[in-house]
C-alpha atoms as a PDB file:
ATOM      1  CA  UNK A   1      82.524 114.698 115.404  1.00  0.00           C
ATOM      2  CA  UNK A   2      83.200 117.905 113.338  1.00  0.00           C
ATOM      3  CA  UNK A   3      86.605 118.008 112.074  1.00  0.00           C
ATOM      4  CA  UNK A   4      86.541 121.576 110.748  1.00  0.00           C
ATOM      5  CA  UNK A   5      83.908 120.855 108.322  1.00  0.00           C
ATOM      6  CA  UNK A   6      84.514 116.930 107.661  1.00  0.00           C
ATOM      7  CA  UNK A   7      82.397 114.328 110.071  1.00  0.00           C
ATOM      8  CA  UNK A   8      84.598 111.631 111.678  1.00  0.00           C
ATOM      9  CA  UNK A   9      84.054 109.302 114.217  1.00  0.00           C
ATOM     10  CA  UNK A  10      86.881 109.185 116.435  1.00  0.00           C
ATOM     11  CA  UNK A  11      87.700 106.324 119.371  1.00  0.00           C
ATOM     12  CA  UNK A  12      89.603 107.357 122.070  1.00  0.00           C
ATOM     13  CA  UNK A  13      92.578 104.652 124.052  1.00  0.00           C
ATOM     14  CA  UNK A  14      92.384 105.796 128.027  1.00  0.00           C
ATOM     15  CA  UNK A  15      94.700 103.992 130.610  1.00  0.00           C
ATOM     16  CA  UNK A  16      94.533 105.759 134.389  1.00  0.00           C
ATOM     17  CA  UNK A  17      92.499 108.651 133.172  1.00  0.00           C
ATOM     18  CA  UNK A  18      95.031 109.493 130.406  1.00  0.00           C
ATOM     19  CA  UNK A  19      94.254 109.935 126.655  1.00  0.00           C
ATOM     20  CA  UNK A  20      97.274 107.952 125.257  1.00  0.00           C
ATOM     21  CA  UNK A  21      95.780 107.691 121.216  1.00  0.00           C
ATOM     22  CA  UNK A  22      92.744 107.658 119.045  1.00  0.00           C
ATOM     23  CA  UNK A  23      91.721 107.097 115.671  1.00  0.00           C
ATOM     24  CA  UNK A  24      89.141 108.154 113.179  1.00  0.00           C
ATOM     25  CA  UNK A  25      87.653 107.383 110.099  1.00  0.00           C
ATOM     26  CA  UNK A  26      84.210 108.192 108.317  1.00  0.00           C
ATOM     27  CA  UNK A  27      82.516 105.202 110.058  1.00  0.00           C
ATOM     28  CA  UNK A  28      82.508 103.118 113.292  1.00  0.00           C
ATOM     29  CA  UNK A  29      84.157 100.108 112.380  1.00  0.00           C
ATOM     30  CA  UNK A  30      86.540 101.553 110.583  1.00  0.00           C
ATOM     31  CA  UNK A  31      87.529 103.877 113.451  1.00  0.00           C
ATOM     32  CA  UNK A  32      87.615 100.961 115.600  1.00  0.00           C
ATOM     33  CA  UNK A  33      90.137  99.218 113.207  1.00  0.00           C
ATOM     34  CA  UNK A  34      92.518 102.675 112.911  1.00  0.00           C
ATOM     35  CA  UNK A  35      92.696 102.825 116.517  1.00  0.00           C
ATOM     36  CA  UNK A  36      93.493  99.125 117.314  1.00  0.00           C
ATOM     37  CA  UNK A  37      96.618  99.302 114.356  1.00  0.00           C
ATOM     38  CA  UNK A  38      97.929 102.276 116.542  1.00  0.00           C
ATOM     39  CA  UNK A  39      97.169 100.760 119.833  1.00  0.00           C
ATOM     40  CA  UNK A  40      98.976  97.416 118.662  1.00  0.00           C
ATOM     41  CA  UNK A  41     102.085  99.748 117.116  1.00  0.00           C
ATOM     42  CA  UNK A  42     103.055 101.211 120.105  1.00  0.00           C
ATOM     43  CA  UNK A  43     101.590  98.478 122.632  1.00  0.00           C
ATOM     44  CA  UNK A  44      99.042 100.663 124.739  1.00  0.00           C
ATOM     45  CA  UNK A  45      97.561  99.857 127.898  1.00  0.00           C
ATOM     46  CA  UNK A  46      93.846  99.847 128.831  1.00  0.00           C
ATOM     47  CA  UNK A  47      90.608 100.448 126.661  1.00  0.00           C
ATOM     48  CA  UNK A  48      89.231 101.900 123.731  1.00  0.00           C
ATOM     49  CA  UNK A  49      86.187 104.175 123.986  1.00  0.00           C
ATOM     50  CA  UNK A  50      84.084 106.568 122.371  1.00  0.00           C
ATOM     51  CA  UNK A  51      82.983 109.178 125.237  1.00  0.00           C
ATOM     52  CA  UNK A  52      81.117 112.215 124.057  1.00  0.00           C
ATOM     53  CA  UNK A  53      83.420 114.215 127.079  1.00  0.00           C
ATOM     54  CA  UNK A  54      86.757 113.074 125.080  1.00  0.00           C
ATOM     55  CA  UNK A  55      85.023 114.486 121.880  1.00  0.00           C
ATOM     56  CA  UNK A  56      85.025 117.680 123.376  1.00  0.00           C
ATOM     57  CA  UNK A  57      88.598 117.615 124.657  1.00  0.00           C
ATOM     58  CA  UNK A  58      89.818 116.581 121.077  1.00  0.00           C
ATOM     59  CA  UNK A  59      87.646 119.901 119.605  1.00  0.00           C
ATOM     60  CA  UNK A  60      89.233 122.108 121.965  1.00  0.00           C
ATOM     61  CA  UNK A  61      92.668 120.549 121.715  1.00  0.00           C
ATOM     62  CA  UNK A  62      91.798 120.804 117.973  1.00  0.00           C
ATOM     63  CA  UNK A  63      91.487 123.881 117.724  1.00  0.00           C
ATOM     64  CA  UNK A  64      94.136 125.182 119.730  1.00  0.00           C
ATOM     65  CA  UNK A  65      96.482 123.627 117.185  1.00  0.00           C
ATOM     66  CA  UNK A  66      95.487 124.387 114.216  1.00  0.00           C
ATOM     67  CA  UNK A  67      93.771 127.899 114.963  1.00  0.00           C
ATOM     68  CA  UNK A  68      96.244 129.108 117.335  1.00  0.00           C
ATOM     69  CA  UNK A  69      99.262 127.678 116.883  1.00  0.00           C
ATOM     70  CA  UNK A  70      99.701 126.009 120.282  1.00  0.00           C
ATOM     71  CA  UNK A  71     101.920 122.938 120.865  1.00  0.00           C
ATOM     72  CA  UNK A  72     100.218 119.462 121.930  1.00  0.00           C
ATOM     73  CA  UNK A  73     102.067 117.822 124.904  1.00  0.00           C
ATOM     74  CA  UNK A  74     102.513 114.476 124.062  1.00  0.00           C
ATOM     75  CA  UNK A  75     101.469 112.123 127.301  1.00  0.00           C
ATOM     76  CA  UNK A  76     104.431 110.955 129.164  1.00  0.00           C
ATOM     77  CA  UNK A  77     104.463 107.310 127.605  1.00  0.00           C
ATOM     78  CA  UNK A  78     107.383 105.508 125.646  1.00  0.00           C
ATOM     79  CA  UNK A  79     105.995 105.631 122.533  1.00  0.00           C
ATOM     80  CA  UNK A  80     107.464 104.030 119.712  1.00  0.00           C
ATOM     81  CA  UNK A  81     109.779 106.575 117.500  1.00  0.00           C
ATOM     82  CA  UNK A  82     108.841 108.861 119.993  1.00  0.00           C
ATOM     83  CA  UNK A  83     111.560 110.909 117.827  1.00  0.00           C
ATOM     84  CA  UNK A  84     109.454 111.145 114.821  1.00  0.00           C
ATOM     85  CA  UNK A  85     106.739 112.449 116.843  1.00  0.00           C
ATOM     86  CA  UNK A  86     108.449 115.565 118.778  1.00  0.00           C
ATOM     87  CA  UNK A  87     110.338 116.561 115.316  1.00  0.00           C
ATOM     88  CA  UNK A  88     106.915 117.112 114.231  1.00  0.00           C
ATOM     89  CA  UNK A  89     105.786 118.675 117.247  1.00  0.00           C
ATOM     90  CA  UNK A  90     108.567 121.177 116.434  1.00  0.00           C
ATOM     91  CA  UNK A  91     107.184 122.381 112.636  1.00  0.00           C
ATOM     92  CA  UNK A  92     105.364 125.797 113.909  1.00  0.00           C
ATOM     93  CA  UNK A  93     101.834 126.390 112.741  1.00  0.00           C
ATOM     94  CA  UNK A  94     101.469 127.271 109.158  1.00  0.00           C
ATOM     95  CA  UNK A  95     104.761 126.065 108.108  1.00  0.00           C
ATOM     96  CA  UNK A  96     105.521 123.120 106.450  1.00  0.00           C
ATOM     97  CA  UNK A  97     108.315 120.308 106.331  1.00  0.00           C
ATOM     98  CA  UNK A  98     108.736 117.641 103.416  1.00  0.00           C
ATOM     99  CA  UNK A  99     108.695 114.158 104.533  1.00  0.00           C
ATOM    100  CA  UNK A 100     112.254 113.148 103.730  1.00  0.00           C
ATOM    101  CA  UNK A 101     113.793 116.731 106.023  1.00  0.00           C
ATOM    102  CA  UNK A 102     111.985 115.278 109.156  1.00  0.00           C
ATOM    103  CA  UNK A 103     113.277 111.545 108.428  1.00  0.00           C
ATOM    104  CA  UNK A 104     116.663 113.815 108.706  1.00  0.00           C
ATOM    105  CA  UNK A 105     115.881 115.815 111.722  1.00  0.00           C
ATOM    106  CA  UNK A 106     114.242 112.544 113.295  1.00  0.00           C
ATOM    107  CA  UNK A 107     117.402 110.379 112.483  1.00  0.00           C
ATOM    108  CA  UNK A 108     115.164 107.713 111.038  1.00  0.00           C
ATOM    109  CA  UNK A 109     115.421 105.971 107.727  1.00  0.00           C
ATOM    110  CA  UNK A 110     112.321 107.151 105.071  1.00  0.00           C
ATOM    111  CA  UNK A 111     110.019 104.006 105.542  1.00  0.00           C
ATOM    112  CA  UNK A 112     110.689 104.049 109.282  1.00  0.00           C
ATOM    113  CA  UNK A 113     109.183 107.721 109.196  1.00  0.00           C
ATOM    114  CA  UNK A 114     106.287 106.347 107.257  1.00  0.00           C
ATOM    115  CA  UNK A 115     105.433 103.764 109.649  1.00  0.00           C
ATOM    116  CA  UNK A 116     105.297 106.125 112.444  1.00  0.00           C
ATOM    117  CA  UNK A 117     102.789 108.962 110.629  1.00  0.00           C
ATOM    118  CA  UNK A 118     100.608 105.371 109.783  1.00  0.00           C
ATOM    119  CA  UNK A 119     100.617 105.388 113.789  1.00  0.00           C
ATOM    120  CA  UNK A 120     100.935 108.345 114.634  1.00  0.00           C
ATOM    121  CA  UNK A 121      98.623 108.170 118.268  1.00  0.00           C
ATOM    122  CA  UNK A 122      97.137 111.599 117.749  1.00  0.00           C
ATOM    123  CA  UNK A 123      96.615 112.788 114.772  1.00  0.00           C
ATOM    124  CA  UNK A 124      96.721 116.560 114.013  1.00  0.00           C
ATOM    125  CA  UNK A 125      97.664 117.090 117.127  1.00  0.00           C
ATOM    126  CA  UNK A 126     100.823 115.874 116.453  1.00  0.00           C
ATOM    127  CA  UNK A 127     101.381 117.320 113.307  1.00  0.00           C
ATOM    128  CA  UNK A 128     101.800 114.868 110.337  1.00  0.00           C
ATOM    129  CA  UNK A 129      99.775 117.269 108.313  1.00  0.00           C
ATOM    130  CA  UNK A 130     102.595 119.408 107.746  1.00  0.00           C
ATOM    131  CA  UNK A 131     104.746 117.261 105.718  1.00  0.00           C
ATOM    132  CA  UNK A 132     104.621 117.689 101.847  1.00  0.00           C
ATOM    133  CA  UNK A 133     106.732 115.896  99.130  1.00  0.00           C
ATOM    134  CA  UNK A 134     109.426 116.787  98.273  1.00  0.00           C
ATOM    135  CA  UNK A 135     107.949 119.083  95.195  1.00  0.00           C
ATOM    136  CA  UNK A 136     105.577 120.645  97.907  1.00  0.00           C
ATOM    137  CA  UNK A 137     102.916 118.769  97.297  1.00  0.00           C
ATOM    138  CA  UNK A 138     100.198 116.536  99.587  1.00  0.00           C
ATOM    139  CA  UNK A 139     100.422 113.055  99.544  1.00  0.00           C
ATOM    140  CA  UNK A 140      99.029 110.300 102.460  1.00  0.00           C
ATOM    141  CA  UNK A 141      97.063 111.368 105.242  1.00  0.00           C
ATOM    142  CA  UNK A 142      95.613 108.411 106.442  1.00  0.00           C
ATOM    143  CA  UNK A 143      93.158 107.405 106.646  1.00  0.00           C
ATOM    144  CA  UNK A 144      91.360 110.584 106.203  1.00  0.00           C
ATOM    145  CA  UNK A 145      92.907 111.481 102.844  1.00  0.00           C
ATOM    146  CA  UNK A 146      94.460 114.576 101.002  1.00  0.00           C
ATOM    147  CA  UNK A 147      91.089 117.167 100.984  1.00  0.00           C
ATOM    148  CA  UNK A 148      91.577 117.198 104.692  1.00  0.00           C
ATOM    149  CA  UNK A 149      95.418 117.291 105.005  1.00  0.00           C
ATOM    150  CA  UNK A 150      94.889 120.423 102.173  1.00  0.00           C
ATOM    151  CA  UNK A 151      91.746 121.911 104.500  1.00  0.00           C
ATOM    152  CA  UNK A 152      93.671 121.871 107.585  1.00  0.00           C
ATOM    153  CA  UNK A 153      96.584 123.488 106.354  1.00  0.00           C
ATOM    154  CA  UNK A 154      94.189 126.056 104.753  1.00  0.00           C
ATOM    155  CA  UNK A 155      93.063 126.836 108.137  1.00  0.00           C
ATOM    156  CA  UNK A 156      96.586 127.464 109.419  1.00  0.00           C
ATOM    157  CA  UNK A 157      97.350 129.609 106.786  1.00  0.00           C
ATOM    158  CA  UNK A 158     100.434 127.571 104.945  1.00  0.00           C
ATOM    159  CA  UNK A 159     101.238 127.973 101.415  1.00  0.00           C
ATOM    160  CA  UNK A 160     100.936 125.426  99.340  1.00  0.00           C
ATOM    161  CA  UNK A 161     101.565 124.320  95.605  1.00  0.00           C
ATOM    162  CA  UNK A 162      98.842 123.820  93.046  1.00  0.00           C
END
């Protein structure tokens, strides 16, 4: 899958016809292994797949994020910190927040905040690549890395240091 110019291969977790996580990584297996570490975090129900039709939801909802600014709905599921993940569902397109102001607005202590971006069930989507250090710079992204945190930020137009 093309993830606005970097080639992923993404695994999908579906219960009842709903997407509840996936995870990606440059090759198969180790797709496979990000998705089960999020799938055993927040203790998801039913099976992982790789559907080309899922592929083309995740481009569209893709794009809709980081192009246009829209807000993913996060599935109705109990997933865990939960809080973590609709602070960052509140950080507008473009903007950015530094990882220790959303352990604040989360109410969770620094490495629980960490935990929860390691997991976080869908990636991008749910916006983990708006947090910067504290001197506004990118750190983490896992397991994709920095170049794409930096490119997808680029693409929403945020400002970032050098």
């Amino acid at each position: 899958m093309d993830l606005f110019g970097f080639e992923v291969v993404v695994r999908f977790r579906v219960e009842g016809g709903r997407i509840l996580a996936y995870g990606w990584h440059w090759d198969a297996p180790r797709a496979d292994r990000h998705l089960e570490a999020i799938v055993r975090y927040h203790h998801l129900p039913g099976e992982s797949l790789g559907d080309e039709g899922l592929k083309r939801w995740l481009e569209e909802e893709l794009a809709a994020v980081v192009k246009r600014g829209k807000t993913f709905a996060l599935p109705d599921f109990p997933y865990r910190d939960g809080q973590v993940y609709r602070s960052l569902l509140a950080i507008p397109r473009g903007e950015t927040r530094t990882y220790g102001a959303l352990a604040r607005e989360a109410g969770v202590p620094y490495p629980k905040l960490l935990a929860a971006l390691l997991k976080n069930p869908f990636q991008v989507l749910i916006p983990c690549h708006r947090l910067v250090t504290r001197k506004g710079t990118l750190m983490g992204f896992h397991p994709l890395g920095v170049a794409v945190k930096r490119r997808l930020l680029e693409l929403e137009g945020a400002r970032l240091e050098e």
